[in-house]
N, C-alpha and C. Protein backbone atom coordinates (compact mmCIF):
# COMPACT_ATOMS: atom_id res chain seq x y z
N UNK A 1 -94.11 55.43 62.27
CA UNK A 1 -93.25 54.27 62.32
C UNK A 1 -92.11 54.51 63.30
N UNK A 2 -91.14 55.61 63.40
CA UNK A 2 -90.17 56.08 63.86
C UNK A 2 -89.73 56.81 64.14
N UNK A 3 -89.36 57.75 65.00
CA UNK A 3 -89.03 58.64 65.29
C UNK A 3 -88.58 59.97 64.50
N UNK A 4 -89.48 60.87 64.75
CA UNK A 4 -89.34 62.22 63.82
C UNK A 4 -87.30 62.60 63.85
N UNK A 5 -87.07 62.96 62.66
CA UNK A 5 -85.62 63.32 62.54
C UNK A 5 -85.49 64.39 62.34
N UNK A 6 -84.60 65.74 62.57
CA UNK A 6 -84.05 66.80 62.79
C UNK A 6 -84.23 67.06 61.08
N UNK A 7 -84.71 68.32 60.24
CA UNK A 7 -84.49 68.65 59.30
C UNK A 7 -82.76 68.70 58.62
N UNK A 8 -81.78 68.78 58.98
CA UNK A 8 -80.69 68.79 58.59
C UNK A 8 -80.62 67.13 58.63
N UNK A 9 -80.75 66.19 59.42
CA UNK A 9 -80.50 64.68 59.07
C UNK A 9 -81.21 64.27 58.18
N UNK A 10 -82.69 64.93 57.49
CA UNK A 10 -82.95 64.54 56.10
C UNK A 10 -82.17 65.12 55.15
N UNK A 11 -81.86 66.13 55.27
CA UNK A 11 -81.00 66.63 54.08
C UNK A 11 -79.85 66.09 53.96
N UNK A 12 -79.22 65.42 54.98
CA UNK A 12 -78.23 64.84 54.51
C UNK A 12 -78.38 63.02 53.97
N UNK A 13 -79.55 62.47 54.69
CA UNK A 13 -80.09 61.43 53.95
C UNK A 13 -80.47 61.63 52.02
N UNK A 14 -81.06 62.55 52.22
CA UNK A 14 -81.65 62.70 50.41
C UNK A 14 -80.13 62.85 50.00
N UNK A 15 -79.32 64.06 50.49
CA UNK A 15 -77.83 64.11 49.47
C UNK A 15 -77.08 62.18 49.05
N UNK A 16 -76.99 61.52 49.96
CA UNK A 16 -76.43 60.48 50.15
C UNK A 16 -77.55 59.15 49.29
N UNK A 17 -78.86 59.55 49.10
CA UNK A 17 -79.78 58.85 48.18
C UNK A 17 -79.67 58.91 47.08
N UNK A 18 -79.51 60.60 46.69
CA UNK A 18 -79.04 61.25 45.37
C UNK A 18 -77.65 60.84 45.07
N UNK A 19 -76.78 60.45 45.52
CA UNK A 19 -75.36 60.13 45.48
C UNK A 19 -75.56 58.73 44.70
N UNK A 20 -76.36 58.19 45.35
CA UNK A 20 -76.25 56.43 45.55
C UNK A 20 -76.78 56.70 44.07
N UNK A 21 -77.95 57.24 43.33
CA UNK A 21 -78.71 57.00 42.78
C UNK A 21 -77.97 57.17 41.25
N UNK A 22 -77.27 58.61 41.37
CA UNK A 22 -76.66 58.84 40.13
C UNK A 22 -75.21 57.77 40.18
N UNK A 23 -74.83 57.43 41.21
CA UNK A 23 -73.80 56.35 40.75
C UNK A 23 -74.40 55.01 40.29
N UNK A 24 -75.65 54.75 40.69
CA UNK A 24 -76.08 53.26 39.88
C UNK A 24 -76.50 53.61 38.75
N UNK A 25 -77.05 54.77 38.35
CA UNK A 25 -77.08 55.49 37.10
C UNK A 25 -76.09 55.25 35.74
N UNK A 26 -74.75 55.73 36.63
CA UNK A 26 -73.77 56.06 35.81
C UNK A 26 -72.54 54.50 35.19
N UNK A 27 -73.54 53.32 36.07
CA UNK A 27 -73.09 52.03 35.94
C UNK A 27 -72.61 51.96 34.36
N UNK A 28 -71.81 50.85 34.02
CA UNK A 28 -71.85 50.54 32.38
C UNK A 28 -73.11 49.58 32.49
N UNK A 29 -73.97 49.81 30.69
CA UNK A 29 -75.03 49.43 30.68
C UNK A 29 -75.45 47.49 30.61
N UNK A 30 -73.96 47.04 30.51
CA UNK A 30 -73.73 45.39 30.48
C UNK A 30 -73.53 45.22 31.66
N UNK A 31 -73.60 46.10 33.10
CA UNK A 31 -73.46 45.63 34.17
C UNK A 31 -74.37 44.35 34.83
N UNK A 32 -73.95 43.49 35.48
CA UNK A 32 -75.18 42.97 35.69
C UNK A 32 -76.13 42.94 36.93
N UNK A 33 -75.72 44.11 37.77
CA UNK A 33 -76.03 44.40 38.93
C UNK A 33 -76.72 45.65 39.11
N UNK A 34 -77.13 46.14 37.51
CA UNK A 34 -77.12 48.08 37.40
C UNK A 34 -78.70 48.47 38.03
N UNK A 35 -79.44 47.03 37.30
CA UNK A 35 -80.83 47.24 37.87
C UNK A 35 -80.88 47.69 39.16
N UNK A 36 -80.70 46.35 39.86
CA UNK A 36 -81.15 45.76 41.29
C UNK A 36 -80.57 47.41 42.03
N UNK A 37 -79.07 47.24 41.27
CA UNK A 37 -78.78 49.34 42.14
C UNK A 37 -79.46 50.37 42.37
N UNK A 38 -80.05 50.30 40.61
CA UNK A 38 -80.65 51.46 40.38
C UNK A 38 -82.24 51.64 41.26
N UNK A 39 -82.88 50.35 41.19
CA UNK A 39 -83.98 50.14 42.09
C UNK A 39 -83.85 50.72 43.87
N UNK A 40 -82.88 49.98 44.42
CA UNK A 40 -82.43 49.99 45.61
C UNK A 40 -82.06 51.95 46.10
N UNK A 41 -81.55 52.13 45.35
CA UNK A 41 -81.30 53.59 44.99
C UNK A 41 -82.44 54.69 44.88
N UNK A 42 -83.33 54.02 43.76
CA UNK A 42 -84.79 54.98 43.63
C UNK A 42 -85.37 54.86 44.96
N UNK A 43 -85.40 53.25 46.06
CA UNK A 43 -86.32 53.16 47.04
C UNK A 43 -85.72 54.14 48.37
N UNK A 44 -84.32 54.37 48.48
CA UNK A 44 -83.79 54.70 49.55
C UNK A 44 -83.94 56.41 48.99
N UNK A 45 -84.25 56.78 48.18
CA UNK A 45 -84.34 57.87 47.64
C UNK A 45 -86.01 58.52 47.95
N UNK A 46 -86.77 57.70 47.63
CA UNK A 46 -88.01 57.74 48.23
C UNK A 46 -88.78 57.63 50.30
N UNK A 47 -87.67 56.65 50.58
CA UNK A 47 -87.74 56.72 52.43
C UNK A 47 -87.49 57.87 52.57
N UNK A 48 -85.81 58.53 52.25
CA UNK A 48 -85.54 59.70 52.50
C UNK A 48 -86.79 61.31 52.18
N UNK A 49 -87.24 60.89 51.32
CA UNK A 49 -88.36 61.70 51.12
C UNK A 49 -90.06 61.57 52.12
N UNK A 50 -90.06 60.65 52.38
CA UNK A 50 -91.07 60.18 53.01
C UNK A 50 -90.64 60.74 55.23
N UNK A 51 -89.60 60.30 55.11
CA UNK A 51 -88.93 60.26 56.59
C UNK A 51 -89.43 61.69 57.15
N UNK A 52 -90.19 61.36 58.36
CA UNK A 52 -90.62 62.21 59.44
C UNK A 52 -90.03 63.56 59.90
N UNK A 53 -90.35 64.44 60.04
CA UNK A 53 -89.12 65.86 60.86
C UNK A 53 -89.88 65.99 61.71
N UNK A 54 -89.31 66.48 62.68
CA UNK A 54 -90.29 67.27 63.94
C UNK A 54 -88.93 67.52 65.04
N UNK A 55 -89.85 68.33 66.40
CA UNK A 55 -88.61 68.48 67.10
C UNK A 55 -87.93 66.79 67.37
N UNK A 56 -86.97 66.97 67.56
CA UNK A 56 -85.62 66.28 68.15
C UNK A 56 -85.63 66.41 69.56
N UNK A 57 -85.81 65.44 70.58
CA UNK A 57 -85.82 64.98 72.05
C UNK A 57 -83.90 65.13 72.35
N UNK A 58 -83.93 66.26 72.94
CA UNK A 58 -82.75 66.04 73.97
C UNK A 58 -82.03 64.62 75.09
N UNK A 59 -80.85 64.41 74.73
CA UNK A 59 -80.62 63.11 75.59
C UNK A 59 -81.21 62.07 75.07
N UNK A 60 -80.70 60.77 75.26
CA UNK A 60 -80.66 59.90 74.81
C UNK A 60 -81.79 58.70 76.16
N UNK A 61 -81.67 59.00 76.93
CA UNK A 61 -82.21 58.38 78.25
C UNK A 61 -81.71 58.40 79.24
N UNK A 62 -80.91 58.41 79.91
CA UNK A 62 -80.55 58.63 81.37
C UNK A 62 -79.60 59.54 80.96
N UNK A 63 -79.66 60.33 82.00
CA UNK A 63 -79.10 61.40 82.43
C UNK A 63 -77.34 61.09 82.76
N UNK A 64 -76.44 62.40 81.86
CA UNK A 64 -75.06 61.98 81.97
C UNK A 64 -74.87 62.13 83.40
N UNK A 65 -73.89 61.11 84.08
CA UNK A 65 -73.47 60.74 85.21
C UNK A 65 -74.29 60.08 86.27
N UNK A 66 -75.90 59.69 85.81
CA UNK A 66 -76.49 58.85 86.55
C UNK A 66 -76.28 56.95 86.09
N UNK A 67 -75.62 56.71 87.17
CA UNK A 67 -75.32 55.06 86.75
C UNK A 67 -76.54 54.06 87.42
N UNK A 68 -76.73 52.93 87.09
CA UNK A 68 -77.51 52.27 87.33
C UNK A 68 -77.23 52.07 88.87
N UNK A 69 -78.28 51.39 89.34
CA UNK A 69 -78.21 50.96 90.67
C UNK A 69 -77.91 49.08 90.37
N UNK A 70 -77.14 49.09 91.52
CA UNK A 70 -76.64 47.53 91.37
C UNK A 70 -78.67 46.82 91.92
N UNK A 71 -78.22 45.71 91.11
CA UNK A 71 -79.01 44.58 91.34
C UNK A 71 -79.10 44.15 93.20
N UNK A 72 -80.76 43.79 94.17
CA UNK A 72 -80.62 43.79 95.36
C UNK A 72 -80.13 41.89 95.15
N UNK A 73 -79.68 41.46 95.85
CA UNK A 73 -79.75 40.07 96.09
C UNK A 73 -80.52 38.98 96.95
């Protein structure tokens, strides 16, 4: 689907899934929003688990200090 991510950017995805998850957890149980959290929470908890590693591509696309060429007219 997307581009393989650096092993340390999953680990910090799952910490921040696990975060999300035990705070919709820890909702009061008359909340009326605790579900839809707690769901949203289990799924982003599951991407994070699923999400790709591999090497990481240097640079972003052009090269620092190469600027575009103007438009010919």
């Amino acid at each position: 689907m997307g581009q393989p991510i650096s092993e340390a950017k999953k680990a910090i995805f799952l910490q921040r899934a696990e975060a999300r998850l035990n705070f919709a957890r820890n909702l009061p149980a008359e909340a009326p929003n605790r579900e839809a959290k707690i769901r949203e929470a289990e799924k982003a908890l599951q991407t994070a688990l699923a999400s790709k590693t591999g090497p990481v591509k240097a640079g972003g696309g052009r090269k620092p200090g190469k600027a575009r060429k103007k438009r010919a007219r």
